[in-house]
N, C-alpha and C. Protein backbone atom coordinates (compact mmCIF):
# COMPACT_ATOMS: atom_id res chain seq x y z
N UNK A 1 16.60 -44.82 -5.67
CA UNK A 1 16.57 -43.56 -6.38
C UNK A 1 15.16 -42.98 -6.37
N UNK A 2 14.10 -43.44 -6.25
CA UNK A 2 12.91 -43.52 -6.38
C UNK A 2 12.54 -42.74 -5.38
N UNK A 3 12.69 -43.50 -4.28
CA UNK A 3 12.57 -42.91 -2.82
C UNK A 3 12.75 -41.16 -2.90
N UNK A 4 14.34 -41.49 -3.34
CA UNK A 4 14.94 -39.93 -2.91
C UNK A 4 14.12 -38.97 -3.39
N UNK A 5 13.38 -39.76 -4.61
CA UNK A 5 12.86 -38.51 -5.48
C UNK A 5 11.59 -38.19 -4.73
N UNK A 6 11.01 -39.43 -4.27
CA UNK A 6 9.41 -39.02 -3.92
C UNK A 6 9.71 -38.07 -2.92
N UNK A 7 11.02 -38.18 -1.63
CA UNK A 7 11.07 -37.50 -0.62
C UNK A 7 11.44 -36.25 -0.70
N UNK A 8 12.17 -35.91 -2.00
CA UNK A 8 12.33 -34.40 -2.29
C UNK A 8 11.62 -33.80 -2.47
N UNK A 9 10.51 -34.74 -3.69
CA UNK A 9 8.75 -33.96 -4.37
C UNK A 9 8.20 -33.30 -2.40
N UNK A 10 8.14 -34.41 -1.64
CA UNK A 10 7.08 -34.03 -0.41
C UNK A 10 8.10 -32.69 0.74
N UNK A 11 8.96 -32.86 0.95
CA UNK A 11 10.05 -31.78 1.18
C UNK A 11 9.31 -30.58 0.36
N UNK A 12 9.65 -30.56 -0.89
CA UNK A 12 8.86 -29.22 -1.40
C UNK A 12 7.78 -29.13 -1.20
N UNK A 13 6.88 -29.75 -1.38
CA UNK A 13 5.53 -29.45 -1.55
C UNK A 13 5.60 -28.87 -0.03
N UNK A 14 5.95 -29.31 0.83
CA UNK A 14 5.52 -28.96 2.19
C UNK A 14 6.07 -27.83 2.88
N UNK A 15 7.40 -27.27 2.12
CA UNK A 15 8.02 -25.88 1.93
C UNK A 15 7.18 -24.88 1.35
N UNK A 16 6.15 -25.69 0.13
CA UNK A 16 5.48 -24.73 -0.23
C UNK A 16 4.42 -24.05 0.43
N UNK A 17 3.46 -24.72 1.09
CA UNK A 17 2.36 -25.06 1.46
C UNK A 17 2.92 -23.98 3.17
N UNK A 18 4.30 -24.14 3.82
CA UNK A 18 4.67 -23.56 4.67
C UNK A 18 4.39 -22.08 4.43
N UNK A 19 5.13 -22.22 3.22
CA UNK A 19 5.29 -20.39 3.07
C UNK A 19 4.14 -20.13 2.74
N UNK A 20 3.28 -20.30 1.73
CA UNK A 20 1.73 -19.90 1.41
C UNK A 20 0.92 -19.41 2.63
N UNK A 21 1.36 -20.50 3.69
CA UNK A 21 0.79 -19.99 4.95
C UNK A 21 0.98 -19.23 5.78
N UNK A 22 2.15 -18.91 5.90
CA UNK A 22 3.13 -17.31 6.30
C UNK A 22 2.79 -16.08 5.24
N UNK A 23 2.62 -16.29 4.15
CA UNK A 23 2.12 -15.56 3.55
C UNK A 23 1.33 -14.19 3.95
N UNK A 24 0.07 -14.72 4.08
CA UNK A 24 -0.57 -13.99 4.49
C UNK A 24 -0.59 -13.50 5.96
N UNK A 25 0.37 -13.88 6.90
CA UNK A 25 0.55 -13.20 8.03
C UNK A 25 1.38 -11.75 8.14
N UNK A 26 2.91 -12.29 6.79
CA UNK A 26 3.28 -11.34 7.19
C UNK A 26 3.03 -10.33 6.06
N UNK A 27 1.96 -10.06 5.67
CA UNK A 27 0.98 -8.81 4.64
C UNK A 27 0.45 -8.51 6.13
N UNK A 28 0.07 -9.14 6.63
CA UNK A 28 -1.34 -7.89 7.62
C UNK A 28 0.00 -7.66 8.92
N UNK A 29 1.45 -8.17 9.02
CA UNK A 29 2.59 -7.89 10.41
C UNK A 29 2.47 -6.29 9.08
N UNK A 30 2.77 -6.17 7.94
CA UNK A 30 3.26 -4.87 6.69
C UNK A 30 2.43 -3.90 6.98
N UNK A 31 1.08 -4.34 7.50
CA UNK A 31 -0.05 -3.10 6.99
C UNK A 31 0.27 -3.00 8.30
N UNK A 32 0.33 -3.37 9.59
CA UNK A 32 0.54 -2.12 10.76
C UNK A 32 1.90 -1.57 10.61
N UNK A 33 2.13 -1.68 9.48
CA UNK A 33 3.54 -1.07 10.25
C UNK A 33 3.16 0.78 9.71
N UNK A 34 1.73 1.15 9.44
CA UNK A 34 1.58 2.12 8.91
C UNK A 34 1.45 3.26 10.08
N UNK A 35 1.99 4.50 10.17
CA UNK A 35 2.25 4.91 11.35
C UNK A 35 0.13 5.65 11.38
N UNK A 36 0.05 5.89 12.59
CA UNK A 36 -1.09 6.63 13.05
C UNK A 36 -1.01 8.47 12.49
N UNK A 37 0.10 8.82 12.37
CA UNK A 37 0.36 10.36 12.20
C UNK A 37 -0.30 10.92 11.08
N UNK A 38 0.04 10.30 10.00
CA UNK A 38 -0.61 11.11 8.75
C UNK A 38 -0.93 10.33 7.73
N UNK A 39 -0.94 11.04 6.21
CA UNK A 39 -1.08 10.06 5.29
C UNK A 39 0.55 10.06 4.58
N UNK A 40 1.64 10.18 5.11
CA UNK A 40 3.04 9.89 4.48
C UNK A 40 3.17 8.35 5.08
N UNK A 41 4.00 7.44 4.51
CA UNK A 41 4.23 5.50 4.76
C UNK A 41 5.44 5.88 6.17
N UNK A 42 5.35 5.04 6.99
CA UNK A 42 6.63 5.42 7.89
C UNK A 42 8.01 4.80 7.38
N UNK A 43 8.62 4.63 8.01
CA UNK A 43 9.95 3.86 7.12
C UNK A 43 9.80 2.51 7.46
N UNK A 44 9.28 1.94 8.32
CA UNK A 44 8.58 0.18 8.30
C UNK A 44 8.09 0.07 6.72
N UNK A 45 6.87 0.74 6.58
CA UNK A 45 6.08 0.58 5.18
C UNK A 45 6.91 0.76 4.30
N UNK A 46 8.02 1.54 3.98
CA UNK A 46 9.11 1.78 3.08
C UNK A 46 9.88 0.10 2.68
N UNK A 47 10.61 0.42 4.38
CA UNK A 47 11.65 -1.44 4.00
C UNK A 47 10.40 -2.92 4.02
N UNK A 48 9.32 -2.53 4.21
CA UNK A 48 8.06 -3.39 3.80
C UNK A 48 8.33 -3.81 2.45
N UNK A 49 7.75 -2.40 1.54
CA UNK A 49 7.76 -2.35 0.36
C UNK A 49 8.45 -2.84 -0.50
N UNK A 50 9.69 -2.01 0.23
CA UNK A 50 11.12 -2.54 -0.61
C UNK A 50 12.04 -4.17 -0.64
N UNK A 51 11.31 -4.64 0.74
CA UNK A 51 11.89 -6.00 0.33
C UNK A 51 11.11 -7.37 0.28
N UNK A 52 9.71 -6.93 0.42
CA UNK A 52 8.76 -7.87 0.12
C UNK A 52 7.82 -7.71 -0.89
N UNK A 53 7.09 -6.60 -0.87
CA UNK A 53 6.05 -6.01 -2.21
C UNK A 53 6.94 -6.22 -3.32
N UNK A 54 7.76 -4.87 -3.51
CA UNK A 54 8.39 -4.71 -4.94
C UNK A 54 8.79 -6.25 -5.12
N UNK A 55 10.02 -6.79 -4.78
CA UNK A 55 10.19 -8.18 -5.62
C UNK A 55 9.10 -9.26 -5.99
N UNK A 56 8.06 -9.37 -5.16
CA UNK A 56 7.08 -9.89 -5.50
C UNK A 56 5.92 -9.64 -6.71
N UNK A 57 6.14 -7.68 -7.19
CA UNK A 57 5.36 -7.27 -7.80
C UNK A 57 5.96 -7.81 -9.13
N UNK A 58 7.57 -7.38 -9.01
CA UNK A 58 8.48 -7.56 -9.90
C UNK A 58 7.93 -8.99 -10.92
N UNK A 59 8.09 -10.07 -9.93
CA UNK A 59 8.04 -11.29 -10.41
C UNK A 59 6.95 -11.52 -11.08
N UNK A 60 6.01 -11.06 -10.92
CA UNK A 60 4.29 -11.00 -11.01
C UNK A 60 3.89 -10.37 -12.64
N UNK A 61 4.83 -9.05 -12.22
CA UNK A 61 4.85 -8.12 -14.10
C UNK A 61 5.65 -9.13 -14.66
N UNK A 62 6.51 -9.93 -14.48
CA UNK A 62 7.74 -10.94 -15.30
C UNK A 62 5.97 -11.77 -16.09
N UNK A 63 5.76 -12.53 -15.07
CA UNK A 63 5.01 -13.39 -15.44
C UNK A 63 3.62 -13.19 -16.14
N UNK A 64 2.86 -11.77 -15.62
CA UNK A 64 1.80 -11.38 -16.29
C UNK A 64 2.40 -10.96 -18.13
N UNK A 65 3.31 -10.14 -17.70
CA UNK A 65 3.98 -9.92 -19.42
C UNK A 65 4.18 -10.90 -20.47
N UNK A 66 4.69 -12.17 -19.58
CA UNK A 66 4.81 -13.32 -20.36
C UNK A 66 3.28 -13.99 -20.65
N UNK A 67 2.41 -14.03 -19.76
CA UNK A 67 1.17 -14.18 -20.34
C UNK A 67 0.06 -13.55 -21.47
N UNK A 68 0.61 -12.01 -21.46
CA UNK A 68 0.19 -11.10 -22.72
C UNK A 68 0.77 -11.90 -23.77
N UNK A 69 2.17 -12.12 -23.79
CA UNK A 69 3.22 -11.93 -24.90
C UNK A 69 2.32 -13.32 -25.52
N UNK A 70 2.39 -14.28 -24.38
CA UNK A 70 1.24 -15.96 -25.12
C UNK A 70 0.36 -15.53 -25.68
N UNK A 71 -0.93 -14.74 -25.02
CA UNK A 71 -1.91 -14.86 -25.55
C UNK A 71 -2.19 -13.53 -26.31
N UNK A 72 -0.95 -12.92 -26.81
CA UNK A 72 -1.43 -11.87 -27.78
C UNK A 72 -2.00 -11.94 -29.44
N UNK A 73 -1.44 -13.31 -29.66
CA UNK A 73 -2.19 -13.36 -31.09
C UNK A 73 -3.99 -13.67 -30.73
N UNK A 74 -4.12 -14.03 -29.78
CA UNK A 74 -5.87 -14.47 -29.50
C UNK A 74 -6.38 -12.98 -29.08
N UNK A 75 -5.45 -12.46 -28.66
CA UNK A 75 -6.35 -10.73 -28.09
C UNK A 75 -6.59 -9.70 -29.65
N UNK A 76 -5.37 -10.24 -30.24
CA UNK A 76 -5.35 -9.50 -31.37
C UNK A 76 -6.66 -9.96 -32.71
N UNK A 77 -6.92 -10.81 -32.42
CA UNK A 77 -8.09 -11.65 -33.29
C UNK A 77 -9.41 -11.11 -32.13
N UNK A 78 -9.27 -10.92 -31.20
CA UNK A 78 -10.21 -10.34 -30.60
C UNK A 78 -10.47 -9.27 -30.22
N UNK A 79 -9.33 -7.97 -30.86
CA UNK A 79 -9.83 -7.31 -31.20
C UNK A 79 -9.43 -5.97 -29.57
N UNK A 80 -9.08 -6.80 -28.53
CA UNK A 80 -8.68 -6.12 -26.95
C UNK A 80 -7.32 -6.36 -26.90
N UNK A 81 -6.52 -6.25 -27.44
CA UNK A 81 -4.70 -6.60 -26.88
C UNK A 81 -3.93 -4.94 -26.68
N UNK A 82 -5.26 -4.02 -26.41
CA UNK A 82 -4.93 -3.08 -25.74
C UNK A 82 -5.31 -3.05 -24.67
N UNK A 83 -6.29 -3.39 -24.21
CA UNK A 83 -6.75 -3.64 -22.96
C UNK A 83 -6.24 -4.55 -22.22
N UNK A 84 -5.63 -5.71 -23.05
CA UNK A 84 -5.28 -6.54 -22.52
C UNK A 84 -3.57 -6.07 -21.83
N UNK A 85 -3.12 -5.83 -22.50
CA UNK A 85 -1.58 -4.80 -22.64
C UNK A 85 -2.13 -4.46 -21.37
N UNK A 86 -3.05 -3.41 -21.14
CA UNK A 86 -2.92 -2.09 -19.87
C UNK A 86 -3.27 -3.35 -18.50
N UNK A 87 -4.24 -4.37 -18.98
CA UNK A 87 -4.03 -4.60 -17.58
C UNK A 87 -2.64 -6.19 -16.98
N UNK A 88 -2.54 -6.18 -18.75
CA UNK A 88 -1.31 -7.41 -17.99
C UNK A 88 -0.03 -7.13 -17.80
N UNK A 89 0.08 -5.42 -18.14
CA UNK A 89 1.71 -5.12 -18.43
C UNK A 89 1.86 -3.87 -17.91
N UNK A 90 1.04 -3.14 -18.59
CA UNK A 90 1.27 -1.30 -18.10
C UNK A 90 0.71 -1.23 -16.86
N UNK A 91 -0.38 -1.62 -16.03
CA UNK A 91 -0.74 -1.57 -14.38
C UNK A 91 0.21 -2.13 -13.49
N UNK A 92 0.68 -3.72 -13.91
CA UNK A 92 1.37 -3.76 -13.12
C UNK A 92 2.82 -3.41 -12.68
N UNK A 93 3.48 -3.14 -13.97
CA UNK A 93 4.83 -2.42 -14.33
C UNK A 93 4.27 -0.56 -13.32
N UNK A 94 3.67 -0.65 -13.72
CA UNK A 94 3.83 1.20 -12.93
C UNK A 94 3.42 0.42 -11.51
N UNK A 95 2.04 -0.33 -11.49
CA UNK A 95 2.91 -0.70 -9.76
C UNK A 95 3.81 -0.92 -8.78
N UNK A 96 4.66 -1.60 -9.72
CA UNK A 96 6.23 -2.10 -9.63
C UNK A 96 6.72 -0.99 -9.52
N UNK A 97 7.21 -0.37 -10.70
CA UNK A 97 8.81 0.62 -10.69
C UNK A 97 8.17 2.25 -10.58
N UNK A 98 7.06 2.86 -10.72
CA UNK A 98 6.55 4.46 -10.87
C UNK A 98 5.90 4.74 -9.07
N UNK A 99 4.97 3.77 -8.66
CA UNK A 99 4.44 4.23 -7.46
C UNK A 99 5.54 4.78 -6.53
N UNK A 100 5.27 5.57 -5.32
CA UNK A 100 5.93 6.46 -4.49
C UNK A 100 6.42 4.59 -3.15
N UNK A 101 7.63 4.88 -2.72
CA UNK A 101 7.76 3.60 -2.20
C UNK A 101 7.30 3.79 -0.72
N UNK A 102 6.57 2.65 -0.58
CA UNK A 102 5.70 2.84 1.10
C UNK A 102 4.25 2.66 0.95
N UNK A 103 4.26 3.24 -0.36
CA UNK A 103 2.34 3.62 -0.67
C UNK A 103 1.88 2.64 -1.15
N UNK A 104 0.84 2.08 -0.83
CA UNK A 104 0.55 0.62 -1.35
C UNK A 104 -1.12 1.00 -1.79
């Protein structure tokens, strides 16, 4: 039983460590997909956006929000849990769901 477990822990870890490293390839395959013509996103940068950025931003406001929501009694004794608010919740939420889709 032991085994199975250690071999699942290294299975992941090494799934992880895969994708981390794809990662950052396919951000800079996203940024050419920006056409040469103007300053409008082409429709690459669009289905870019839409199926790699946004869910990722998504997940990101999940988790930054949940980090305000922890450390809001310490912001509030300190006096910034507005500041803290704009940059752990309101920046990245309008990144997420208000920006124009394509525009990064």
């Amino acid at each position: 039983m032991h085994s199975i477990t250690k071999k699942l822990v290294s299975y992941l870890v090494a799934g992880v460590l895969t994708l981390s490293l794809a990662l950052p390839m396919s951000a800079s395959a996203a940024m050419g997909l920006y056409n040469d013509y103007g300053d409008e996103p082409s429709g690459g940068m669009m289905l870019a956006d839409a199926l790699m950025v946004r869910p990722g931003m998504f997940v990101g406001t999940v988790g930054t929000t949940i980090v305000y929501l922890v450390t809001l009694p310490l912001s509030l004794l300190g006096g910034n849990a507005g500041e803290a608010g704009r940059l752990l919740v309101k920046e990245p939420a309008a990144y997420t769901f208000v920006r124009p889709l394509g525009e990064f």
